[in-house]
C-alpha atoms as a PDB file:
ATOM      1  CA  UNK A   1     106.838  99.304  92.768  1.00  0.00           C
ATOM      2  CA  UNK A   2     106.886  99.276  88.859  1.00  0.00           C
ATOM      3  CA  UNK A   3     104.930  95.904  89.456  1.00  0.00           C
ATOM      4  CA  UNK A   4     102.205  97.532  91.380  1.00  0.00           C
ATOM      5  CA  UNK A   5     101.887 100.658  88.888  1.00  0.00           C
ATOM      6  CA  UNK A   6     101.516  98.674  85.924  1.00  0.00           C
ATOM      7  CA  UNK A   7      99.007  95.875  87.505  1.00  0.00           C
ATOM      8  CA  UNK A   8      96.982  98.417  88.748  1.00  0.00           C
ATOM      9  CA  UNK A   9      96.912  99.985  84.909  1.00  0.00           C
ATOM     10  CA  UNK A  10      95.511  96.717  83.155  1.00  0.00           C
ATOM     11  CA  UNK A  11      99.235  95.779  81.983  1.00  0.00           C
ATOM     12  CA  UNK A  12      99.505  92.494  84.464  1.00  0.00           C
ATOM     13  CA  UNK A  13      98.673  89.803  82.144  1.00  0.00           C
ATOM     14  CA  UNK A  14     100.460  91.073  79.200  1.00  0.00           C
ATOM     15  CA  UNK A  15     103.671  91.702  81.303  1.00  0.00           C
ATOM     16  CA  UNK A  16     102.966  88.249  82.789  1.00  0.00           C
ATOM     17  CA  UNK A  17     104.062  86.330  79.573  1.00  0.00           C
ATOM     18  CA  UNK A  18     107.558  85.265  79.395  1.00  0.00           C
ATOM     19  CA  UNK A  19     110.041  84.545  76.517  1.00  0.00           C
ATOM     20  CA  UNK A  20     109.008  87.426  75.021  1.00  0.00           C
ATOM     21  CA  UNK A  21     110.683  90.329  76.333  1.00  0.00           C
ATOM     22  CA  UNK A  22     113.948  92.252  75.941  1.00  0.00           C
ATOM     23  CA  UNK A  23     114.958  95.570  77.677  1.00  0.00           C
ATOM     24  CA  UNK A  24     118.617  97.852  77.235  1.00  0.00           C
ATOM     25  CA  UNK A  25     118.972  97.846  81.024  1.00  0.00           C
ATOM     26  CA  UNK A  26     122.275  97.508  82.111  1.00  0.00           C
ATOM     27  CA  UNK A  27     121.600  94.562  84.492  1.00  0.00           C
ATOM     28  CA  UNK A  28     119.289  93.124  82.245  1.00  0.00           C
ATOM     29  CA  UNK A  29     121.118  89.681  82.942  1.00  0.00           C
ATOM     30  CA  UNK A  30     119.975  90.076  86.420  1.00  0.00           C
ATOM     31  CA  UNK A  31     116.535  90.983  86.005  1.00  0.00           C
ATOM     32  CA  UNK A  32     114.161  87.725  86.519  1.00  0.00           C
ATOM     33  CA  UNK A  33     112.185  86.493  83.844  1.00  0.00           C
ATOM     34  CA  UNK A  34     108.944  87.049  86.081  1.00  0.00           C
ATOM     35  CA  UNK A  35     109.751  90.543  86.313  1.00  0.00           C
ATOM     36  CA  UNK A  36     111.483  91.415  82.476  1.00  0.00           C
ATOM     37  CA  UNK A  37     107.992  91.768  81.246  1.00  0.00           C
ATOM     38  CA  UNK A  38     107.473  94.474  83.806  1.00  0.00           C
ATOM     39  CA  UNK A  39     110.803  96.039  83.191  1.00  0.00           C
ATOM     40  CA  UNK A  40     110.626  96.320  79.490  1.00  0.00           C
ATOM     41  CA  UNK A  41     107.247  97.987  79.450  1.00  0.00           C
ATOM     42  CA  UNK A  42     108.970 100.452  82.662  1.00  0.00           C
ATOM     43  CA  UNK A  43     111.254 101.160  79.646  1.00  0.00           C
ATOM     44  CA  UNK A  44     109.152 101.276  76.872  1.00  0.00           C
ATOM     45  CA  UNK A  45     106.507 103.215  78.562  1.00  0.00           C
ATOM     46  CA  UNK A  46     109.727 105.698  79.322  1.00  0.00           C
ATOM     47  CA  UNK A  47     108.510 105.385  83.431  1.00  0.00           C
ATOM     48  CA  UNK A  48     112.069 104.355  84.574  1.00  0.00           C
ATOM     49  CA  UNK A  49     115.167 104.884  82.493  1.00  0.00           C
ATOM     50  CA  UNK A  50     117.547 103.366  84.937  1.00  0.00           C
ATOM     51  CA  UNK A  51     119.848 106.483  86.323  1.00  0.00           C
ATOM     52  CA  UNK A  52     123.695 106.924  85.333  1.00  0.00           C
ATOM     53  CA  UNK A  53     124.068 103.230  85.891  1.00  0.00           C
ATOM     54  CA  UNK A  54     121.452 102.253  83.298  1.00  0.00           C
ATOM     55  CA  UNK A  55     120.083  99.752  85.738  1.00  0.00           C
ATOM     56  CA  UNK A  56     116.614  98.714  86.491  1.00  0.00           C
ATOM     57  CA  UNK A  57     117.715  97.182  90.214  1.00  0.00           C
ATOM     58  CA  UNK A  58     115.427  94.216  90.300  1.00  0.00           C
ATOM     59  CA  UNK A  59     116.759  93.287  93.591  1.00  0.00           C
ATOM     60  CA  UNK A  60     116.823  96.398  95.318  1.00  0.00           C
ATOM     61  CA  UNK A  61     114.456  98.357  97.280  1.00  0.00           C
ATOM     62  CA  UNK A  62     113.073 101.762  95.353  1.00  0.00           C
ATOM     63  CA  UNK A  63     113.945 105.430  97.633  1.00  0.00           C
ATOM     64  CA  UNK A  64     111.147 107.699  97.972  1.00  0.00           C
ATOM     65  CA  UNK A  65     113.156 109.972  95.012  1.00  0.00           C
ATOM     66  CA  UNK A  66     112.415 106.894  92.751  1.00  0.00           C
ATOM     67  CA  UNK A  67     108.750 106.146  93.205  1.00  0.00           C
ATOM     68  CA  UNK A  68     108.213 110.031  93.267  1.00  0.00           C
ATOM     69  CA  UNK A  69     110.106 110.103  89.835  1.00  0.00           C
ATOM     70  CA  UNK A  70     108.353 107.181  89.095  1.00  0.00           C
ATOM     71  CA  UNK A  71     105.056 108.704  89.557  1.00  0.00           C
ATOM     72  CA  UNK A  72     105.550 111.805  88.416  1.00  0.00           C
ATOM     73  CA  UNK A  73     106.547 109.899  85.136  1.00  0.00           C
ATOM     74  CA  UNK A  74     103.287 108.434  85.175  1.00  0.00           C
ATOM     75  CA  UNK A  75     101.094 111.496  85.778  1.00  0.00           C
ATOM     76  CA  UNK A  76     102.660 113.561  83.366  1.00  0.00           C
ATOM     77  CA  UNK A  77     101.834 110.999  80.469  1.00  0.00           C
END
């Protein structure tokens, strides 16, 4: 979903370039380097800031609260 949001804003070939990205996410290990672009500008951009857990949850799916919060995020920027 954070994919989708930024692509659609202009940000896909900038979050597209790898090596060059770091984010504080708790499962930042897990994150893969296709998607840390995409995460660290989720972060920066203060759309997702990862719950109690700190996590961005690459691998799972996102609950309706999260793309609501997500978008809300978005449209109040």
């Amino acid at each position: 979903m954070v994919r989708l949001l930024l692509d659609s804003l202009g940000y896909k070939e900038f979050a597209s370039l790898q090596g060059i990205f770091r984010c504080d996410f708790t499962d930042a290990a897990e994150i893969p380097e296709p998607l840390m672009g995409y995460a660290a500008l989720s972060q920066a951009l203060d759309l997702v800031d990862g719950g109690d857990a700190g996590t961005f949850g690459a691998s799972t799916p996102a609950t309706r609260a999260q793309a609501a919060a997500l978008l809300w995020k978005y449209m109040s920027k």
